[in-house]
C-alpha atoms as a PDB file:
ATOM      1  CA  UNK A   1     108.312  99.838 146.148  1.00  0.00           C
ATOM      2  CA  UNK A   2     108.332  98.717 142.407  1.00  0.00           C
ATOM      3  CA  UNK A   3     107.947  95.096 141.494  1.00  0.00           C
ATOM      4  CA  UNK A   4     109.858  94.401 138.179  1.00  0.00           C
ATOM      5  CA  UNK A   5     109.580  91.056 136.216  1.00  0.00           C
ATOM      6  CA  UNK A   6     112.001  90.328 133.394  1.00  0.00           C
ATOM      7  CA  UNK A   7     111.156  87.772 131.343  1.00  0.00           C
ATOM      8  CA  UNK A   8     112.598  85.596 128.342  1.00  0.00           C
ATOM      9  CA  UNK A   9     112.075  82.483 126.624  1.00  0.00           C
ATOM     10  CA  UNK A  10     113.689  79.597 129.303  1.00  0.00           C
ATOM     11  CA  UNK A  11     114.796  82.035 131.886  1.00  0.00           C
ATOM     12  CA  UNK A  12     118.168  80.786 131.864  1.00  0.00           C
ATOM     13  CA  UNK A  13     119.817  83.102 129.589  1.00  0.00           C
ATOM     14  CA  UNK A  14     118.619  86.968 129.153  1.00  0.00           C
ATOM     15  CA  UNK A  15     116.074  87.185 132.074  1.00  0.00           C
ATOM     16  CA  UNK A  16     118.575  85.815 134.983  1.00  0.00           C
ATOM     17  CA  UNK A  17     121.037  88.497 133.667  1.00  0.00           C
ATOM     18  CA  UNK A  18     118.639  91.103 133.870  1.00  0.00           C
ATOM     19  CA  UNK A  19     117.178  89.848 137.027  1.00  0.00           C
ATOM     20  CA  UNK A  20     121.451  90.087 138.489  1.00  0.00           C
ATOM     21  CA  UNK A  21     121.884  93.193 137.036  1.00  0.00           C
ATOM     22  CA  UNK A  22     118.823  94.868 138.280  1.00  0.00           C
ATOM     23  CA  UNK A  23     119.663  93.665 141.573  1.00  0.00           C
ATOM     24  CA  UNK A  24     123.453  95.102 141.624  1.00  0.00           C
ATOM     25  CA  UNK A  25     122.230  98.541 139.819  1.00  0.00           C
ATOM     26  CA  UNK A  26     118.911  98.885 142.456  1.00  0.00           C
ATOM     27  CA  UNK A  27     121.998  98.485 145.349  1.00  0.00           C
ATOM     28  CA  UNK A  28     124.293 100.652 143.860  1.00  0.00           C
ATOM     29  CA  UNK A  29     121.639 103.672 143.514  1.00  0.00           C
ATOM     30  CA  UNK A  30     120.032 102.986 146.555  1.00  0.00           C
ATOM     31  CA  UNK A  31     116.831 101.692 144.618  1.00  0.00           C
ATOM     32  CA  UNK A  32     113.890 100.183 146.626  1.00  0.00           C
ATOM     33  CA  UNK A  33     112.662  97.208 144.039  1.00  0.00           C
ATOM     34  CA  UNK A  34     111.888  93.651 144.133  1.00  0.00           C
ATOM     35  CA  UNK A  35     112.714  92.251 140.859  1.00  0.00           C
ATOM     36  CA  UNK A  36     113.002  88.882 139.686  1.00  0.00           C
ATOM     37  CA  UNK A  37     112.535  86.642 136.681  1.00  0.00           C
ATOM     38  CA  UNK A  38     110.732  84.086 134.311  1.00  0.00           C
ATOM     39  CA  UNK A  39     110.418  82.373 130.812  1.00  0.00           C
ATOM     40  CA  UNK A  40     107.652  82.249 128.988  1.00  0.00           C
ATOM     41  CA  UNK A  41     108.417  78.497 127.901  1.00  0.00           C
ATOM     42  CA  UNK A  42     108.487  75.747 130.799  1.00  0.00           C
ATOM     43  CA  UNK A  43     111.873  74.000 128.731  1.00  0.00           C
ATOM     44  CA  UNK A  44     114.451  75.091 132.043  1.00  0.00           C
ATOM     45  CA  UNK A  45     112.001  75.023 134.742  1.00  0.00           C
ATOM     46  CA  UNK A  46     113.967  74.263 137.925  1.00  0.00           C
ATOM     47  CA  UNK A  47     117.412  74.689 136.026  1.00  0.00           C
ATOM     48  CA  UNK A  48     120.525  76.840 136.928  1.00  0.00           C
ATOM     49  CA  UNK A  49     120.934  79.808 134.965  1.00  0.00           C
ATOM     50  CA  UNK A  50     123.584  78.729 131.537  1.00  0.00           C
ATOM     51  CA  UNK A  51     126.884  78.621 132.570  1.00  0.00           C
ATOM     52  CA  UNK A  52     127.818  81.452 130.207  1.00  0.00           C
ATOM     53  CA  UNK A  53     125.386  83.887 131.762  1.00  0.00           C
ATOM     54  CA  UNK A  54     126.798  82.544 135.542  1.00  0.00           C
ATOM     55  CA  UNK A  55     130.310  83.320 133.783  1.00  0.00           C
ATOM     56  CA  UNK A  56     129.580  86.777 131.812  1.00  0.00           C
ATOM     57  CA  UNK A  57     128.137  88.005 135.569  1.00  0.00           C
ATOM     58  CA  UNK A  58     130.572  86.971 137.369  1.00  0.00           C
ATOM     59  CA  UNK A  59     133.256  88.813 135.487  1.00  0.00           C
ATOM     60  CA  UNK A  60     131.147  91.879 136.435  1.00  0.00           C
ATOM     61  CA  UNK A  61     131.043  90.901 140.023  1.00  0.00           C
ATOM     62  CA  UNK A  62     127.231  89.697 139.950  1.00  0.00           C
ATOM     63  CA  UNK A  63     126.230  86.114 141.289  1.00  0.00           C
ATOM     64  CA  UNK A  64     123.661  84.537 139.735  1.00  0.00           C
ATOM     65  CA  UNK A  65     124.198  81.231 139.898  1.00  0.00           C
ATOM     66  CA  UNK A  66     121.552  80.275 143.164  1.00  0.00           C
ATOM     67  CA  UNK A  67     118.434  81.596 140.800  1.00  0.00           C
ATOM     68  CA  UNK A  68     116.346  78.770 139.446  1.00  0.00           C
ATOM     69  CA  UNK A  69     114.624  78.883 136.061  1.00  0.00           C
ATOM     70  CA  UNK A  70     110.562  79.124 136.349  1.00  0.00           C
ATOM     71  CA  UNK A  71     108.047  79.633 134.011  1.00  0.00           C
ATOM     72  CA  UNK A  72     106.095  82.787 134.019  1.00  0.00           C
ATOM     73  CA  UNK A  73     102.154  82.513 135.497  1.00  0.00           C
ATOM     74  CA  UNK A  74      99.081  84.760 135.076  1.00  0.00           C
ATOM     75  CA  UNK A  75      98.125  83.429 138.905  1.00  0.00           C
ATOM     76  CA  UNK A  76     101.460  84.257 140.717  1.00  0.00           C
ATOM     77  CA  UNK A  77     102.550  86.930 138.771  1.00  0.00           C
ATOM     78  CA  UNK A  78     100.069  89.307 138.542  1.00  0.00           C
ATOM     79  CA  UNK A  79     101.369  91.160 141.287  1.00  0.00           C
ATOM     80  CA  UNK A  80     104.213  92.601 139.715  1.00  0.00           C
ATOM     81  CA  UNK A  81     104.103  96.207 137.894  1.00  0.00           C
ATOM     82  CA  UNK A  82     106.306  96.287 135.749  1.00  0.00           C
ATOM     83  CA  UNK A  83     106.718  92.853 133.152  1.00  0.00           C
ATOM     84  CA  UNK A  84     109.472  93.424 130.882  1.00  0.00           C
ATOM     85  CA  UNK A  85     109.759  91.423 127.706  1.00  0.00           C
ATOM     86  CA  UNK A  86     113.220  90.479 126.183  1.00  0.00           C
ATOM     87  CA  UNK A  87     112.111  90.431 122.630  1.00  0.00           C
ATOM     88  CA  UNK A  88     109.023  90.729 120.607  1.00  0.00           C
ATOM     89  CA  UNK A  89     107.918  87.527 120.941  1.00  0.00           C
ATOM     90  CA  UNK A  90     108.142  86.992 124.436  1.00  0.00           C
ATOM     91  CA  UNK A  91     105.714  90.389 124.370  1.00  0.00           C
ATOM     92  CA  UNK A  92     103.687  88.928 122.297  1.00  0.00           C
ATOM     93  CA  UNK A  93     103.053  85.948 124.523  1.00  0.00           C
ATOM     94  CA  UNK A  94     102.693  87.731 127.595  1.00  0.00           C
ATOM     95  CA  UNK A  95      99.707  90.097 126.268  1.00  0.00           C
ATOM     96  CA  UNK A  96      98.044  87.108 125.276  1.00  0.00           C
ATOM     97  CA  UNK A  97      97.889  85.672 128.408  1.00  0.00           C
ATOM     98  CA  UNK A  98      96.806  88.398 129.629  1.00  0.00           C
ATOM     99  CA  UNK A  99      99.250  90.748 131.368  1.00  0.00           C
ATOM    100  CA  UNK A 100      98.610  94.294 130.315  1.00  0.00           C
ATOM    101  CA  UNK A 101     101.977  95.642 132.365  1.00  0.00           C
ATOM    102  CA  UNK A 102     104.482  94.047 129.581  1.00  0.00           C
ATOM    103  CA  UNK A 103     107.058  96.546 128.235  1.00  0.00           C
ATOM    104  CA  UNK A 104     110.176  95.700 125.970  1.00  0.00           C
ATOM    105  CA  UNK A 105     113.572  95.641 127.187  1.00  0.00           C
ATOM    106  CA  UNK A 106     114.632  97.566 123.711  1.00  0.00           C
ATOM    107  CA  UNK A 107     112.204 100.490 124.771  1.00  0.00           C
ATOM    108  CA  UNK A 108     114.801 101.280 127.362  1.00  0.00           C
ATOM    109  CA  UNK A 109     117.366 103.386 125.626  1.00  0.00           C
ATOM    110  CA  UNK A 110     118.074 100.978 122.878  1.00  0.00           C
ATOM    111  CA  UNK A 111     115.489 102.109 120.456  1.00  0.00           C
ATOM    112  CA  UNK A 112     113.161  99.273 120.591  1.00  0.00           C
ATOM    113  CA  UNK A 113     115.819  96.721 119.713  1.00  0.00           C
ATOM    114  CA  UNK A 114     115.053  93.274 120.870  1.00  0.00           C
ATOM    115  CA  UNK A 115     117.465  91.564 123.645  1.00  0.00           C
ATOM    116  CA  UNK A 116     119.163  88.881 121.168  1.00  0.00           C
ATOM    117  CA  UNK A 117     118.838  84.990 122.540  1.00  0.00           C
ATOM    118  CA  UNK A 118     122.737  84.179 123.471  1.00  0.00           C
ATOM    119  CA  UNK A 119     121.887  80.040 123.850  1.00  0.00           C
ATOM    120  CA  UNK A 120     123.207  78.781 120.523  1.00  0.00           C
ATOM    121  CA  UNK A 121     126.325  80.924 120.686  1.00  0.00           C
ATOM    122  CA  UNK A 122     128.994  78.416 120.961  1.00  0.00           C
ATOM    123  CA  UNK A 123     131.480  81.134 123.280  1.00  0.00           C
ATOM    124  CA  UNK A 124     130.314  83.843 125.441  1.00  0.00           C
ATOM    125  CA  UNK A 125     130.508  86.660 122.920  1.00  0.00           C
ATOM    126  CA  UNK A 126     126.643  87.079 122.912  1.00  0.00           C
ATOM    127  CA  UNK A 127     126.400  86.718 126.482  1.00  0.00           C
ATOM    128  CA  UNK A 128     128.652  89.723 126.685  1.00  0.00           C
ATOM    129  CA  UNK A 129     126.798  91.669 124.249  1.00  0.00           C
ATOM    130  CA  UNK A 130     123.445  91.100 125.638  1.00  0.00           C
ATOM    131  CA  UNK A 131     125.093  92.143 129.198  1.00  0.00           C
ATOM    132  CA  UNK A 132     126.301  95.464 127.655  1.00  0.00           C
ATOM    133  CA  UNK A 133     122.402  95.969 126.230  1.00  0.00           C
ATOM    134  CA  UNK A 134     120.476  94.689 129.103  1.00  0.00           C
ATOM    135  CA  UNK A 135     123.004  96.706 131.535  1.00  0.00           C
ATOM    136  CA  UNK A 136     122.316 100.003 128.948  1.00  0.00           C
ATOM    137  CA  UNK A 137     118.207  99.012 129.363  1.00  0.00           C
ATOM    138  CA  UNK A 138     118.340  99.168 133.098  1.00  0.00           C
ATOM    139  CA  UNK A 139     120.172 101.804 133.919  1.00  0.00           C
ATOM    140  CA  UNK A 140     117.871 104.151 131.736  1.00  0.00           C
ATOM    141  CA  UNK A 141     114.823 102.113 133.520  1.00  0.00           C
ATOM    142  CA  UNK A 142     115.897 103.383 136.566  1.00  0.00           C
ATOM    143  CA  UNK A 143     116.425 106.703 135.257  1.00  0.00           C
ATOM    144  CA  UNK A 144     112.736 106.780 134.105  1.00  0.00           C
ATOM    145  CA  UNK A 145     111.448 105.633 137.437  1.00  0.00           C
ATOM    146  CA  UNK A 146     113.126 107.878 139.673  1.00  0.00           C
ATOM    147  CA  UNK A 147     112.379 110.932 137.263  1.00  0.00           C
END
């Protein structure tokens, strides 16, 4: 069984879609993953995911709105095989603390472009675009780990 960790900046935006939409996608293939998700930063910790990424997955049927924002850890995290970055920076970060697992998102069918941080969109039109990506990302994921 794979152990996937998606991570962003606050993990209230990118990496608790990704975390809802791995979920839905791993059920609807008949996947056998544990995936979850972290930021990088420690801004959110203990927060509800932003209301526009509870709304955008909702209107797609996915509920994410019991996850909890945490911050990502070298300790409890280590366990995980797959660490997958949202942008460059958040890469970046991870490899120097030390994870050697960390892919990016963009290397997943969208040809290494980073997942774009939605927060200081004022409506949900970047939540919706980053849904169509990250959704995009995963599927071909899964593709590549079932091949």
């Amino acid at each position: 069984m794979k152990r996937i960790l998606f991570v962003c900046l606050g993990n209230i935006c990118r990496s608790p879609l990704a975390e809802g939409i791995a979920r839905e996608l791993a059920d609807k293939r008949g996947l056998s993953v544990v995936v979850d998700s972290a930021g990088t930063a420690s801004y959110h910790v203990g927060s509800k995911p932003d209301d526009r990424s509870i709304l955008v997955a909702k209107n797609y049927g996915i509920d994410i709105s019991m996850l909890r924002s945490r911050q990502v850890s070298v300790y409890g995290d280590s366990e995980f095989d797959l660490i997958v970055a949202m942008d460059r920076s958040n890469f970046n970060d991870l490899k120097r603390m030390g994870f050697s697992n960390v892919v990016l998102m963009g290397d997943y069918g969208l040809g290494g472009e980073d997942i774009p941080d939605p927060y200081y969109y004022r409506d949900i039109s970047g939540f919706e675009k980053v849904y169509s990506m990250l959704e995009r990302a995963i599927n071909t994921m899964y593709d590549e780990l079932e091949g």
